[in-house]
C-alpha atoms as a PDB file:
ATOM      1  CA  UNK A   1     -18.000  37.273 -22.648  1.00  0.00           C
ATOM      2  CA  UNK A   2     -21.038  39.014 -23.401  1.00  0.00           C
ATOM      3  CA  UNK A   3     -22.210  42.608 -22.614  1.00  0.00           C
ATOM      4  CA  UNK A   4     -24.825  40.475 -20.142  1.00  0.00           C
ATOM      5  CA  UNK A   5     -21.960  38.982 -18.161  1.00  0.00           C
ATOM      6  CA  UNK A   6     -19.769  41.604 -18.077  1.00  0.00           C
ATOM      7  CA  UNK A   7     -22.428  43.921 -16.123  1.00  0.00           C
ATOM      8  CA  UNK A   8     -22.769  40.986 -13.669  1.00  0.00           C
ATOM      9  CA  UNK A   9     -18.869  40.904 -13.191  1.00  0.00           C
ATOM     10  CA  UNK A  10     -19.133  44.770 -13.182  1.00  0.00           C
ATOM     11  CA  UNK A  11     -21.244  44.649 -10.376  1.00  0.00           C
ATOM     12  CA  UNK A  12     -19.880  42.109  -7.876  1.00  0.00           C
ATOM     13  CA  UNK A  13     -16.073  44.407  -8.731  1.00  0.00           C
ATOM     14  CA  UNK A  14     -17.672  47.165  -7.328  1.00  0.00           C
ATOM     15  CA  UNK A  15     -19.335  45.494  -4.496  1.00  0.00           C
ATOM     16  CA  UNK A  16     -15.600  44.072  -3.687  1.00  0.00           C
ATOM     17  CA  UNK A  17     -14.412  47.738  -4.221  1.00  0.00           C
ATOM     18  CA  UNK A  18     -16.641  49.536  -2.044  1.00  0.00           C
ATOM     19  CA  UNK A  19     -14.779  46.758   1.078  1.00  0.00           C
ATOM     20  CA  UNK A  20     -11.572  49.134   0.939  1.00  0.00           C
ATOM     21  CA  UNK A  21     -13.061  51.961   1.564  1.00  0.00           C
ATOM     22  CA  UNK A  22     -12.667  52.401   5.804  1.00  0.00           C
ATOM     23  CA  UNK A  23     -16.202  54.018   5.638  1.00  0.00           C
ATOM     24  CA  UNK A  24     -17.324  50.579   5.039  1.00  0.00           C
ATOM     25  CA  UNK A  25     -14.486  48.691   6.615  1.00  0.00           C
ATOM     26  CA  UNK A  26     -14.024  48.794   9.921  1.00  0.00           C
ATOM     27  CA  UNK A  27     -16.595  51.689   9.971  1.00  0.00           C
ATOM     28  CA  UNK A  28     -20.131  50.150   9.095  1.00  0.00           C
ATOM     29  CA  UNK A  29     -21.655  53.340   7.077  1.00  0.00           C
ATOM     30  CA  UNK A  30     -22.282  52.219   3.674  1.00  0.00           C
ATOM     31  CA  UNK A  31     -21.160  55.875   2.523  1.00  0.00           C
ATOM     32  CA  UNK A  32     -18.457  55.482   0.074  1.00  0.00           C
ATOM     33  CA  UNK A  33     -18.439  56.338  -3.690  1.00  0.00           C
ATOM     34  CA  UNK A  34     -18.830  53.080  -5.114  1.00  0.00           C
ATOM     35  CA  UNK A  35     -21.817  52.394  -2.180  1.00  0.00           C
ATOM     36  CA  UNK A  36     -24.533  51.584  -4.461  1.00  0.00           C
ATOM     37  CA  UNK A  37     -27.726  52.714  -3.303  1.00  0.00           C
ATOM     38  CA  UNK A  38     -29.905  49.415  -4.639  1.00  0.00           C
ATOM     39  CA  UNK A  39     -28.290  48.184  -1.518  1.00  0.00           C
ATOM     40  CA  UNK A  40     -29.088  47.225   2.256  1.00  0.00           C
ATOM     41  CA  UNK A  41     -26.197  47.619   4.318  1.00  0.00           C
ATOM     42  CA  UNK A  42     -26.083  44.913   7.491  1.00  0.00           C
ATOM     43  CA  UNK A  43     -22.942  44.944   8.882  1.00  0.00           C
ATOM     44  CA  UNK A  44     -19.070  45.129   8.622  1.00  0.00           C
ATOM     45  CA  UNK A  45     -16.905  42.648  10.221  1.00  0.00           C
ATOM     46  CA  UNK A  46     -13.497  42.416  11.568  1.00  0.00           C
ATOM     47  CA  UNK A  47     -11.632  38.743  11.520  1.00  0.00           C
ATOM     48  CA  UNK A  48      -8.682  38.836  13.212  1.00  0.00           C
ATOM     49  CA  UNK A  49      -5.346  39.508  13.072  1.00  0.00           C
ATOM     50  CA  UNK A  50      -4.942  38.126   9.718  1.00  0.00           C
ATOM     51  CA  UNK A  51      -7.432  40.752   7.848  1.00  0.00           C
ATOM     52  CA  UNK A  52     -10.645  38.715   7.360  1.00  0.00           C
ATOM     53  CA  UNK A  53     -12.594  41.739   7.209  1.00  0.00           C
ATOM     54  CA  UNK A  54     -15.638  42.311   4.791  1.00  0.00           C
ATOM     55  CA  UNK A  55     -19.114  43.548   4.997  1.00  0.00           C
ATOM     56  CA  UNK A  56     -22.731  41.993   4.101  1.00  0.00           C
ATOM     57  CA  UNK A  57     -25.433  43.619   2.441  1.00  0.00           C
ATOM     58  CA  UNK A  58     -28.835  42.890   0.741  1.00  0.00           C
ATOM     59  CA  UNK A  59     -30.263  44.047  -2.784  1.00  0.00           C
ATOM     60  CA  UNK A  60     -34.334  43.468  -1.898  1.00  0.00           C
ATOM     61  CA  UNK A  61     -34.711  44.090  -5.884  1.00  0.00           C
ATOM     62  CA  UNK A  62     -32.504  41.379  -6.852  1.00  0.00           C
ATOM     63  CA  UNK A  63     -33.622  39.497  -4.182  1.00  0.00           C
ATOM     64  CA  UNK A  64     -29.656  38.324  -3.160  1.00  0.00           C
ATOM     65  CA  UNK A  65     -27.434  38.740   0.373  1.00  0.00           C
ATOM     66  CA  UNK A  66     -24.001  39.381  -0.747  1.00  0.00           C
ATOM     67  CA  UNK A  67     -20.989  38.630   1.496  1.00  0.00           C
ATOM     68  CA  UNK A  68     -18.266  40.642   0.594  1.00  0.00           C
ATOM     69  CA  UNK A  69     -14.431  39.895   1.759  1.00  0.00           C
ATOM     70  CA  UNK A  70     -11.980  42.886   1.509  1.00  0.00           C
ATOM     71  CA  UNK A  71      -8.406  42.401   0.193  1.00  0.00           C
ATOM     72  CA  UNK A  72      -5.610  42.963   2.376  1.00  0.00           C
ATOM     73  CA  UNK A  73      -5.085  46.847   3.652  1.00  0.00           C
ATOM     74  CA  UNK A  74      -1.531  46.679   2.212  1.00  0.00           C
ATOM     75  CA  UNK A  75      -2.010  44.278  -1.167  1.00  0.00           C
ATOM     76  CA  UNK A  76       1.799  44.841  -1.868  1.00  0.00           C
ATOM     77  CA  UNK A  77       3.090  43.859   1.827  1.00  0.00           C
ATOM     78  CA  UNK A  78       0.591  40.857   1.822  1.00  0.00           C
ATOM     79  CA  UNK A  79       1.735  39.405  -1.622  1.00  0.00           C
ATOM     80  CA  UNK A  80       5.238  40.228  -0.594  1.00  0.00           C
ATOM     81  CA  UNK A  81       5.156  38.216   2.376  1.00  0.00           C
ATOM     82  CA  UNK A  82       3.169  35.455   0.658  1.00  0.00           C
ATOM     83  CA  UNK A  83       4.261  31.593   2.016  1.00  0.00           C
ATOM     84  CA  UNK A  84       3.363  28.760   0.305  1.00  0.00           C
ATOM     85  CA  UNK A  85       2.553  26.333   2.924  1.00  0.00           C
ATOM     86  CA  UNK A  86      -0.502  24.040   2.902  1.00  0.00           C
ATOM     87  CA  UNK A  87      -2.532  22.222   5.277  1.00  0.00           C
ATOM     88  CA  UNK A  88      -5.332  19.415   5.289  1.00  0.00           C
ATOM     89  CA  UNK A  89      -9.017  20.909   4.423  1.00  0.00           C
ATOM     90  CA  UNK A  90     -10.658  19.147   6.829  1.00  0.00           C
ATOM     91  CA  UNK A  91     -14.115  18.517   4.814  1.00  0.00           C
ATOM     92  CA  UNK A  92     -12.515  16.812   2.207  1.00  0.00           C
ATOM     93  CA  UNK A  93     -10.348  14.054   1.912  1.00  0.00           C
ATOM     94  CA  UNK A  94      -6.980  14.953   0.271  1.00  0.00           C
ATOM     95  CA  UNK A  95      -7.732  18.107  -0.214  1.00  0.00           C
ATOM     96  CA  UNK A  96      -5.484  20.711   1.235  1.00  0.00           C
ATOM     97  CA  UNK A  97      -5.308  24.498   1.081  1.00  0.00           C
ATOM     98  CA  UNK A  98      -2.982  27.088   1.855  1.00  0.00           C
ATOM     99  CA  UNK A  99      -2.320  27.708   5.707  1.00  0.00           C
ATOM    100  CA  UNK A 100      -2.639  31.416   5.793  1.00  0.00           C
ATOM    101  CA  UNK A 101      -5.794  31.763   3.960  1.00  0.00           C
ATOM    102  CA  UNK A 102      -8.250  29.335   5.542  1.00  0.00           C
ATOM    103  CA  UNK A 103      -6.685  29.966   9.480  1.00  0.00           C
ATOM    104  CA  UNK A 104      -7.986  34.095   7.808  1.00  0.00           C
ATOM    105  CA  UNK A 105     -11.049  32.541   7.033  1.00  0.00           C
ATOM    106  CA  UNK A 106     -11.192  30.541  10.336  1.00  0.00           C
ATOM    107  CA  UNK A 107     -11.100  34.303  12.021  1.00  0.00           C
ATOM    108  CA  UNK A 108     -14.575  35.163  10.565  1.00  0.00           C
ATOM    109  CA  UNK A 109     -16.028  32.208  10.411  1.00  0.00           C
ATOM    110  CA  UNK A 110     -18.455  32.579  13.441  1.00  0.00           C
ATOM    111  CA  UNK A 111     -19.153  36.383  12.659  1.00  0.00           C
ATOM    112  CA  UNK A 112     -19.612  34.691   8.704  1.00  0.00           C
ATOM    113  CA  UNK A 113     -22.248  32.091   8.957  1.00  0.00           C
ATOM    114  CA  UNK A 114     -24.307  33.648  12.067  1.00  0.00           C
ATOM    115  CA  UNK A 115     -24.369  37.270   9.422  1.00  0.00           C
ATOM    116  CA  UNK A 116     -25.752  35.246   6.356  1.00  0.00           C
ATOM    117  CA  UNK A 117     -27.995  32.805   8.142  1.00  0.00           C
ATOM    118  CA  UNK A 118     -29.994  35.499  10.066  1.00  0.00           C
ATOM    119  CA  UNK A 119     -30.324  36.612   6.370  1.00  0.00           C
ATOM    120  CA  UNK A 120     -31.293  33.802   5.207  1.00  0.00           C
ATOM    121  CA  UNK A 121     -33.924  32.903   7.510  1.00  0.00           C
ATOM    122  CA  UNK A 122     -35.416  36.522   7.225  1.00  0.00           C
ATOM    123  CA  UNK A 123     -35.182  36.504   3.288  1.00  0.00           C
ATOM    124  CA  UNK A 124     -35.360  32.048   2.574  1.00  0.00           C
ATOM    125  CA  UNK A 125     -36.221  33.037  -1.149  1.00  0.00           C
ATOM    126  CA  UNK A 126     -32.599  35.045  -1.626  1.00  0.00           C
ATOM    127  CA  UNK A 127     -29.876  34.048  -3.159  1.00  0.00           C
ATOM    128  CA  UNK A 128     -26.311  34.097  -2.321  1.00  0.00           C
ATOM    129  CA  UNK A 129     -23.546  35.717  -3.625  1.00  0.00           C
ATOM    130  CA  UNK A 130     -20.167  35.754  -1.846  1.00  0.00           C
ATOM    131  CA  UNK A 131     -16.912  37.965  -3.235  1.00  0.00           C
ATOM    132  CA  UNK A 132     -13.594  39.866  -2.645  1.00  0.00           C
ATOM    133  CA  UNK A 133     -10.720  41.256  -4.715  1.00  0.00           C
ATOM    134  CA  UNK A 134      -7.111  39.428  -3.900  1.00  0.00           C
ATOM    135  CA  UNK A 135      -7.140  38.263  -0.426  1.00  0.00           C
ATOM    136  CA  UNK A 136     -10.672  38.840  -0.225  1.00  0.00           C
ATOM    137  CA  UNK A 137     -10.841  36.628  -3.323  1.00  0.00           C
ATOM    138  CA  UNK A 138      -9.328  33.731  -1.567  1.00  0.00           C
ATOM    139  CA  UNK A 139     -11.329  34.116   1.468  1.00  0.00           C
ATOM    140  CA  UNK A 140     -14.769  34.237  -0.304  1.00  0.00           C
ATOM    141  CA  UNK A 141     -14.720  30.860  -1.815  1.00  0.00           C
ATOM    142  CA  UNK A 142     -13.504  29.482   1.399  1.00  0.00           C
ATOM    143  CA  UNK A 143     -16.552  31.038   3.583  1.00  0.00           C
ATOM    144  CA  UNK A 144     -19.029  30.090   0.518  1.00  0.00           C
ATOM    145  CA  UNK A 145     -17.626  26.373   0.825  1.00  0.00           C
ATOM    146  CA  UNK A 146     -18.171  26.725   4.456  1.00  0.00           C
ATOM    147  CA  UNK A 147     -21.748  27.984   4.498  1.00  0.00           C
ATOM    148  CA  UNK A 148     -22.946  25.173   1.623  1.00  0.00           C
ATOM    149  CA  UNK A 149     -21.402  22.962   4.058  1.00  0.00           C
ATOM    150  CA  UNK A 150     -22.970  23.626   7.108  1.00  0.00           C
ATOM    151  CA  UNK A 151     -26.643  24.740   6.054  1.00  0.00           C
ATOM    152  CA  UNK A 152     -28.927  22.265   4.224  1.00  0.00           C
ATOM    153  CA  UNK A 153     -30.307  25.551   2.769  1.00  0.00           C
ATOM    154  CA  UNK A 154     -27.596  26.328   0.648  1.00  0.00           C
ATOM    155  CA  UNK A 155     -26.956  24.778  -2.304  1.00  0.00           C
ATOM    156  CA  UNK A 156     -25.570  24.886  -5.849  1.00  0.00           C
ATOM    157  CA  UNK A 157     -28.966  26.779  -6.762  1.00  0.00           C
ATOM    158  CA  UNK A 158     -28.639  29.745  -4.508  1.00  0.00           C
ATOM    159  CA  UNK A 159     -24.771  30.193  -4.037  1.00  0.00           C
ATOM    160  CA  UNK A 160     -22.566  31.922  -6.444  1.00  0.00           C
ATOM    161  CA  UNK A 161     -19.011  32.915  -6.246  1.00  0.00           C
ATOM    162  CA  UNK A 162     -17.165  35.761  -7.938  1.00  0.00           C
ATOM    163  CA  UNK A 163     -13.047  36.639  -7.436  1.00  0.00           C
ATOM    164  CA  UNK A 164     -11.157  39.358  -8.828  1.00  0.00           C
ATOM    165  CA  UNK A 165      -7.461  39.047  -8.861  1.00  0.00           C
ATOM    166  CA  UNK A 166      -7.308  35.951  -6.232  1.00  0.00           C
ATOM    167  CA  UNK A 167      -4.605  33.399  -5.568  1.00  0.00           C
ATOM    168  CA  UNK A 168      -4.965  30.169  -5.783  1.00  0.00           C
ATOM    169  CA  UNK A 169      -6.155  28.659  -2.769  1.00  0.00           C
ATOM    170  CA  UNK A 170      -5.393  24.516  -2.470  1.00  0.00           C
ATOM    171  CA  UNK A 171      -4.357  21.571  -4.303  1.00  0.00           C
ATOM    172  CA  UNK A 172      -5.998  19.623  -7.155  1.00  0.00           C
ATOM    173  CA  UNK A 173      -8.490  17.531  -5.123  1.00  0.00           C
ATOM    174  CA  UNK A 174      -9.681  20.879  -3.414  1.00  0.00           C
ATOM    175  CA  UNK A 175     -10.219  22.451  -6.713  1.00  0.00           C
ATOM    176  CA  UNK A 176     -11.731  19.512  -8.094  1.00  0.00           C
ATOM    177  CA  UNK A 177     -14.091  19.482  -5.354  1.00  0.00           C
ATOM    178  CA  UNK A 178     -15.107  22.949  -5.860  1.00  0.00           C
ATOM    179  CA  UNK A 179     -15.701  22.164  -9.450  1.00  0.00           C
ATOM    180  CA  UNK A 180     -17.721  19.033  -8.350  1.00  0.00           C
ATOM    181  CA  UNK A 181     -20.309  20.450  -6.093  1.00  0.00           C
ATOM    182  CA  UNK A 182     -21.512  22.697  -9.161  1.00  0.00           C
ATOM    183  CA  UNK A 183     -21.760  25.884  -7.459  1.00  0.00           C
ATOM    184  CA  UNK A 184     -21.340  28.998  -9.807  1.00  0.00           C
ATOM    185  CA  UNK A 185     -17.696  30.074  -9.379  1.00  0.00           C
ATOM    186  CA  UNK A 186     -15.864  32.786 -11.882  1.00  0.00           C
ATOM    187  CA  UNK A 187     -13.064  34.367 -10.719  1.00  0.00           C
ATOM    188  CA  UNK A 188     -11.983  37.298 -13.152  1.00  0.00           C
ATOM    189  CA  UNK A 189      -8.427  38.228 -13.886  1.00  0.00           C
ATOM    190  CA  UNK A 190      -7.148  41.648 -14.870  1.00  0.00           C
ATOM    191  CA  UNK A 191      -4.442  41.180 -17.532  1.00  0.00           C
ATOM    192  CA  UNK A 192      -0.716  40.723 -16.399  1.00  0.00           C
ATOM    193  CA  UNK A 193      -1.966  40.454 -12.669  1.00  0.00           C
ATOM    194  CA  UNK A 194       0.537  38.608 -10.525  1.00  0.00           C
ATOM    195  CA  UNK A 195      -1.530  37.725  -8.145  1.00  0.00           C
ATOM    196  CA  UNK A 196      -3.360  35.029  -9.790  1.00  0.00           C
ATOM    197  CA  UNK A 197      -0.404  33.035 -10.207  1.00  0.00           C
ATOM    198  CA  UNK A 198       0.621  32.734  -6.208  1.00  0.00           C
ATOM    199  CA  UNK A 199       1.190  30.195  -4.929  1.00  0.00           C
ATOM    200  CA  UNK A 200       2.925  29.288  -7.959  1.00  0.00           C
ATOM    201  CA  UNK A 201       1.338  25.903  -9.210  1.00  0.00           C
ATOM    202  CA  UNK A 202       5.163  23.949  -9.086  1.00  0.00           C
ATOM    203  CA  UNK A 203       3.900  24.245  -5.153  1.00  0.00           C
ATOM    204  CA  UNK A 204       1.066  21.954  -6.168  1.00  0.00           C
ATOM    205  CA  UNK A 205      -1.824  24.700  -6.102  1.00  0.00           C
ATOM    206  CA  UNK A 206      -4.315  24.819  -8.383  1.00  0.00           C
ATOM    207  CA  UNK A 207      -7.423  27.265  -9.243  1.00  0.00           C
ATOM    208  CA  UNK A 208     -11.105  26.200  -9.235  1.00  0.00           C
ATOM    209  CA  UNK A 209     -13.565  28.695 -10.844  1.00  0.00           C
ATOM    210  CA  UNK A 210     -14.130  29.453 -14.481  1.00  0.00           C
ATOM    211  CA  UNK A 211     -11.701  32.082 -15.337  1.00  0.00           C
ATOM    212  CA  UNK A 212     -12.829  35.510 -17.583  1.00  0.00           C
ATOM    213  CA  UNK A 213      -9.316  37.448 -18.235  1.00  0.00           C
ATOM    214  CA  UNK A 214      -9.434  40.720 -19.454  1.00  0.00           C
ATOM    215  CA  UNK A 215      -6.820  41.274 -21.873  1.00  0.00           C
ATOM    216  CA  UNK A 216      -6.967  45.354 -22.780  1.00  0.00           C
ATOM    217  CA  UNK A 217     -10.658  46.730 -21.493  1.00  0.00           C
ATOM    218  CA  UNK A 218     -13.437  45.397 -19.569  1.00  0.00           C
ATOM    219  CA  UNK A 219     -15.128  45.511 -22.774  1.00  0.00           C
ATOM    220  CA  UNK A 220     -13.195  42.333 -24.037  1.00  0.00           C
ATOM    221  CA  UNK A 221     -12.927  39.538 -21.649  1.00  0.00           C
ATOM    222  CA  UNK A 222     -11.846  35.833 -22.424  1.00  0.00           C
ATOM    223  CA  UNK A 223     -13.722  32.954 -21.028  1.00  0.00           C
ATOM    224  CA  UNK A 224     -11.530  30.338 -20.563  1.00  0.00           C
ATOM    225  CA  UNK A 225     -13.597  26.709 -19.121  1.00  0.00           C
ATOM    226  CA  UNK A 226     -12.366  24.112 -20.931  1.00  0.00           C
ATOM    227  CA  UNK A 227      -9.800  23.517 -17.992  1.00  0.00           C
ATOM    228  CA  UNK A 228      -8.986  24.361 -14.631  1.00  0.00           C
ATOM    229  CA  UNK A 229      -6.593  26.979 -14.475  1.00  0.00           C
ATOM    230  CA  UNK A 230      -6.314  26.819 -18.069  1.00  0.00           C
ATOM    231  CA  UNK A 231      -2.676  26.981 -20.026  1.00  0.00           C
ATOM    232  CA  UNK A 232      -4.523  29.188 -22.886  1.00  0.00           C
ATOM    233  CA  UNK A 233      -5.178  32.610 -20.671  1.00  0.00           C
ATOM    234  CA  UNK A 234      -3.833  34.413 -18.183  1.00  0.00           C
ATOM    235  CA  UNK A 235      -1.279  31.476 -17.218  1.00  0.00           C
ATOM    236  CA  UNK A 236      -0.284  31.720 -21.277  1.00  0.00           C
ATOM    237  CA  UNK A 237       1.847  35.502 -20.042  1.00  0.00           C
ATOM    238  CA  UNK A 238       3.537  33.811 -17.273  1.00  0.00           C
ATOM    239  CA  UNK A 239       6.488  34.839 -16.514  1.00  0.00           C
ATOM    240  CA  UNK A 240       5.621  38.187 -17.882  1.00  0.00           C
ATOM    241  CA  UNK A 241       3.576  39.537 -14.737  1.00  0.00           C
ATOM    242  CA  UNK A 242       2.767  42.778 -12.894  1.00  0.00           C
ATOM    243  CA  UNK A 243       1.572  43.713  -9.612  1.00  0.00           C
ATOM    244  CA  UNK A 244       0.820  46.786 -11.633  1.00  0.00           C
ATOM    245  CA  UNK A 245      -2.597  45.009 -13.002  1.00  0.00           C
ATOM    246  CA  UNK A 246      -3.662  44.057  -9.784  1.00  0.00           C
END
């Protein structure tokens, strides 16, 4: 990747960083060390009982809303207890994703598209950027789906979507809807990350998203888009994981 995109990826990490910091998330005071100060802090929100929590802010220079998911408060519990069950995406035709995930996403959902649309209609010209690390990473596609969906205003143009260390989410048809829509979607994986390979695809799950794995230091990152969930990067260690990486 180039020195160009690795800054972008470098930012959105940090933006997903900053969500486990408790300042931030539950707390709403955008205080913590990663907090960059280029941004507007609106508001922290809590899903559920299923950890849908994140935050929103606004960069006025970049002229972007970001919608940021955090991963789970206990990473290790959560990709302990990890099931594999799916269930119909109701916007698309055999499409399904995995249970756990979207009901998450379901948790936020109101908080989720009332947050960025009062954005939107106060800032029309911004675009959108939605992200998360692990769970957070499967949540953020999901809501950025969602909010495309719903509001005419959203489109491939002003919605991007960036992952770090996310499962896959659904089946082939879901990711090859994601792909089809066009919407910017790169979802970066760190190494021998185990997380990136639940659900296992044998369960019939698939990743959308371009994937960028780094392989020793940020410096050096592998784009791999000639496939979806490619067989020539970070699927090319498995079985040789770590949750160490994530």
């Amino acid at each position: 990747a180039t020195a160009a995109k690795i800054t972008v990826l470098k930012t959105y990490m940090s933006l997903s960083a900053s969500a486990y910091c408790t300042s931030v998330c539950p707390d709403g005071l955008w205080t913590c060390s990663t907090c960059g100060s280029a941004y507007t802090f609106i508001k922290s929100f809590k899903g559920g009982s299923l950890d849908a929590n994140g935050y929103i802010t606004r960069n006025d220079k970049t002229k972007e809303i970001e919608l940021v998911f955090r991963g789970s408060g206990s990473n290790a519990n959560w990709v302990a207890n990890l099931t594999f069950i799916k269930k119909a995406y109701p916007p698309v035709s055999g499409a399904s994703v995995h249970t756990g995930f979207y009901t998450a996403y379901i948790q936020s959902q109101a908080t989720v598209l009332s947050l960025v649309r009062a954005q939107l209609t106060a800032h029309p010209s911004y675009r959108i950027v939605v992200t998360g690390h692990s769970l957070g990473g499967a949540l953020a596609p999901l809501a950025a789906l969602d909010l495309y969906q719903r509001d005419a205003r959203i489109t491939k143009s002003n919605l991007f979507i960036y992952t770090y260390g996310a499962p896959r989410i659904g089946n082939a048809n879901f990711a090859y809807y994601v792909s089809a829509t066009g919407i910017t979607y790169e979802r970066t994986v760190n190494d021998r990350d185990i997380v990136p390979h639940l659900p296992p695809q044998k369960f019939g799950f698939l990743h959308a998203g371009i994937e960028y794995w780094i392989t020793n230091d940020i410096s050096v990152v592998k784009i791999c888009n000639t496939s979806l969930d490619s067989k020539i990067c970070a699927n090319s260690i498995v079985p040789f994981t770590s949750f160490m990486d994530h």
